[in-house]
Protein backbone atom coordinates (compact mmCIF):
# COMPACT_ATOMS: atom_id res chain seq x y z
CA UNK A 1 -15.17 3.27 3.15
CA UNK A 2 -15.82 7.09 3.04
CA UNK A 3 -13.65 7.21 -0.46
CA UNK A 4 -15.84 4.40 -2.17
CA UNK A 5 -18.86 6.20 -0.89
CA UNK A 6 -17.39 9.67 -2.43
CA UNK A 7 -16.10 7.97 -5.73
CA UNK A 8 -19.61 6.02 -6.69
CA UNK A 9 -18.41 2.56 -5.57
CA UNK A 10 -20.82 -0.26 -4.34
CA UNK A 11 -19.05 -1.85 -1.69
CA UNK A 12 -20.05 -5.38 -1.00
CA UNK A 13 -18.74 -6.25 2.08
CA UNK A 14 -16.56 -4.56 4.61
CA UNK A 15 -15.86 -4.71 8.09
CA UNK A 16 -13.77 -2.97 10.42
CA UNK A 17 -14.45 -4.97 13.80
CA UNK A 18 -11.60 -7.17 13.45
CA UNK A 19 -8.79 -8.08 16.32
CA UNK A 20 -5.26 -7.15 17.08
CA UNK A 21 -4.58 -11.07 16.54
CA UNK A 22 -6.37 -11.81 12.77
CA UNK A 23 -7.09 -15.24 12.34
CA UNK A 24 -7.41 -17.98 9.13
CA UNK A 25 -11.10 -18.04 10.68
CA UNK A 26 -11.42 -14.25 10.39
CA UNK A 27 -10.67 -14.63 6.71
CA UNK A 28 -12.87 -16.97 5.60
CA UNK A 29 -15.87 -15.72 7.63
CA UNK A 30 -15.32 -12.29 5.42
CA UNK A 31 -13.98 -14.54 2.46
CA UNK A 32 -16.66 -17.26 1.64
CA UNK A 33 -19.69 -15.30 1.05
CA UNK A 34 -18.01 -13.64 -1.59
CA UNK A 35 -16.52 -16.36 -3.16
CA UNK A 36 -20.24 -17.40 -3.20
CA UNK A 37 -21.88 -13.93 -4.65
CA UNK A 38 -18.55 -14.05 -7.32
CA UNK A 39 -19.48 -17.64 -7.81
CA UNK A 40 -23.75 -17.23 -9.17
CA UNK A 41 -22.61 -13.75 -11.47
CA UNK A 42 -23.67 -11.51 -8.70
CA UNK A 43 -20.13 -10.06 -8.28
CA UNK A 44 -17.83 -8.93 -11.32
CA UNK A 45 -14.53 -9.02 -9.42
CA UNK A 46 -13.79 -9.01 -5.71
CA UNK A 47 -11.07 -6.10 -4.43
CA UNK A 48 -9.44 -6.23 -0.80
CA UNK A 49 -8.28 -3.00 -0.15
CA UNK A 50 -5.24 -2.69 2.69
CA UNK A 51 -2.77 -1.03 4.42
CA UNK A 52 0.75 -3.09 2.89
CA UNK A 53 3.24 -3.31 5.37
CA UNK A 54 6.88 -2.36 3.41
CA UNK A 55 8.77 -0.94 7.03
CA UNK A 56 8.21 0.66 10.04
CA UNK A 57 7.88 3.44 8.52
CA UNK A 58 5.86 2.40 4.92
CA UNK A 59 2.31 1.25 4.95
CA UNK A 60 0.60 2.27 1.86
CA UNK A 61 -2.75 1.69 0.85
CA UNK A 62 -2.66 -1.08 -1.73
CA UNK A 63 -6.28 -2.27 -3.69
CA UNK A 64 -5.77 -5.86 -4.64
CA UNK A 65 -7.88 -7.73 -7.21
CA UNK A 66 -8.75 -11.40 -5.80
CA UNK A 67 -11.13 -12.49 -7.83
CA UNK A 68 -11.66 -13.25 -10.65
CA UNK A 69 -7.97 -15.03 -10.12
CA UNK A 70 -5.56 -14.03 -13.56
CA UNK A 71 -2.82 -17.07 -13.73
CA UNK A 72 1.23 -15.63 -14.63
CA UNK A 73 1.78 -15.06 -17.67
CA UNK A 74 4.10 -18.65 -18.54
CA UNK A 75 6.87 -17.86 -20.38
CA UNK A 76 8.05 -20.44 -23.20
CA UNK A 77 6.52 -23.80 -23.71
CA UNK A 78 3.90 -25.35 -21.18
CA UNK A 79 4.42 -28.82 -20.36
CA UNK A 80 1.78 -31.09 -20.93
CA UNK A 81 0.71 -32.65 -17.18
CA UNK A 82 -1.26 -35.41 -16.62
CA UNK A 83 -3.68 -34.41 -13.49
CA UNK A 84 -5.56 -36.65 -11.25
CA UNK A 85 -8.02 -35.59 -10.31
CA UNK A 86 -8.48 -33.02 -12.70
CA UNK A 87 -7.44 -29.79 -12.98
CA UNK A 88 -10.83 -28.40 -12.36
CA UNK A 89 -11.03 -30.22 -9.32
CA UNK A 90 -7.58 -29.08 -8.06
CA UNK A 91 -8.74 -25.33 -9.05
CA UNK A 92 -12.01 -25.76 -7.12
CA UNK A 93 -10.07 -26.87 -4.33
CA UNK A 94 -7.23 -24.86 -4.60
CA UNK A 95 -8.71 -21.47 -5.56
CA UNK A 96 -10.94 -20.87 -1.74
CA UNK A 97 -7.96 -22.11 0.07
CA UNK A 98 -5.81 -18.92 -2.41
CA UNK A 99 -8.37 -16.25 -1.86
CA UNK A 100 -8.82 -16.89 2.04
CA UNK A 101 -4.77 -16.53 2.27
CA UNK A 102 -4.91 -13.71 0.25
CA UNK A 103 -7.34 -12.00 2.49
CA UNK A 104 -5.61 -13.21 5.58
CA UNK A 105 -2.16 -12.25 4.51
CA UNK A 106 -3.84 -8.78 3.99
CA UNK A 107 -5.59 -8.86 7.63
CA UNK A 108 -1.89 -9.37 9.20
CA UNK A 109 0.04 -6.56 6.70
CA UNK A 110 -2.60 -4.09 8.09
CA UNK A 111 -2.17 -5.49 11.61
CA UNK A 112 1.35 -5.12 11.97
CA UNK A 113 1.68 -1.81 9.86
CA UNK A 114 -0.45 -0.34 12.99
CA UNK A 115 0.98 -2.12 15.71
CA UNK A 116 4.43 -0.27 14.02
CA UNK A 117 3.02 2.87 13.84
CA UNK A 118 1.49 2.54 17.14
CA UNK A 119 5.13 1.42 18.68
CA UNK A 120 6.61 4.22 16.68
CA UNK A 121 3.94 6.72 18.13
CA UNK A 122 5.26 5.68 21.80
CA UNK A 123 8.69 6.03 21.06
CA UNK A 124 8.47 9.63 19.97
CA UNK A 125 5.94 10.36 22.65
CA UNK A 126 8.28 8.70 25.21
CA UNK A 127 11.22 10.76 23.70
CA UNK A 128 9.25 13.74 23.37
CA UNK A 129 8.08 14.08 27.17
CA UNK A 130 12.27 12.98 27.96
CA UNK A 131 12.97 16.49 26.26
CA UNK A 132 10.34 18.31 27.95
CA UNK A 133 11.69 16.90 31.26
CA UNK A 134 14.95 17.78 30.73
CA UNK A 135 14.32 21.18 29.54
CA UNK A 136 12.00 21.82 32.73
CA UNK A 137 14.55 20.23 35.61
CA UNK A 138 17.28 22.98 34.03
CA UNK A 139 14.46 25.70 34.62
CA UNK A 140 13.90 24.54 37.27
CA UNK A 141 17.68 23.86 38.76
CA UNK A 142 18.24 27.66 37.27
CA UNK A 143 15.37 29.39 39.65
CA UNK A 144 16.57 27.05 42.43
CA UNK A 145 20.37 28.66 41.70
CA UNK A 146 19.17 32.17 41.37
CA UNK A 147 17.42 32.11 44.55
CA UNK A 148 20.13 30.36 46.01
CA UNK A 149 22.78 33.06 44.38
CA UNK A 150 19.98 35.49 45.86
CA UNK A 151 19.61 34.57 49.59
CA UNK A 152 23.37 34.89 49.62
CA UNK A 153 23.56 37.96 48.62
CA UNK A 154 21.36 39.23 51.31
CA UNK A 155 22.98 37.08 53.97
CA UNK A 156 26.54 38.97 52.74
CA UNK A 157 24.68 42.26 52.01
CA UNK A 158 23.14 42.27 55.98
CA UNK A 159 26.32 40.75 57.46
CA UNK A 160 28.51 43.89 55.59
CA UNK A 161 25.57 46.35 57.37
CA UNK A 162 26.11 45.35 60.29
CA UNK A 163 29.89 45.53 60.32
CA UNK A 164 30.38 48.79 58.77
């Protein structure tokens, strides 16, 4: 949000307070009001910006225009349907139902991109202190040795003075 503030950008919505486990619900409850702003003129095109989940280790930020909705291009000939209803109805059916999977399809990307770079987080940490242990139980077997190796030589040192 800090970048949109920085660049100029009116953002419309945004919120940040949402679960580990994103729901359909989730979606539409940051979906719908949009779809109704977009809907009376008040909106010129809706964005959802969100962390893309490619791998474990790619997440990048992607910004991804929902509304308005731009159809593929068709290539060749388009065949002539006959739609019932019609295909206005089917779009104002349709196009909600698109824009709310859209959005929650970009709530579970970000999701699991963290929960990845959370899990990936622990396994370094995990190895990490693994190294650290190891390295300190040979410091620590070392000084035990030399002060072994030490004692010793005072045991053999005092047993020689009092032969000779």
């Amino acid at each position: 949000l800090g970048y949109f503030r920085y660049v100029g950008r009116a953002v419309a919505s945004s919120r940040i307070d949402i679960t580990d486990r994103p729901t359909a619900v989730n979606a539409a409850e940051l979906v719908d009001a949009l779809i109704d702003e977009f809907s009376s003129g008040a909106l010129d095109a809706v964005y959802v910006v969100y962390a893309k989940f490619n791998s474990a280790l790619s997440t990048p930020p992607i910004s991804q225009l929902i509304l308005p909705v731009t159809p593929p291009e068709a290539g060749g000939a388009r065949p002539d349907y006959l739609l019932y209803p019609s295909a206005e109805a089917i779009l104002t059916e349709l196009l909600p139902l698109y824009v709310r999977n859209s959005v929650y399809r970009a709530l579970v990307e970000t999701v699991a991109g963290e929960q990845s770079a959370r899990r990936t987080a622990m396994k370094n940490a995990t190895d990490n202190a693994g190294d650290i242990l190891n390295v300190l139980r040979r410091t620590y077997n070392r000084a035990r040795q030399a002060q072994i190796t030490q004692e010793i030589a005072e045991i053999v040192g005092g047993s020689a003075a009092l032969e000779g």
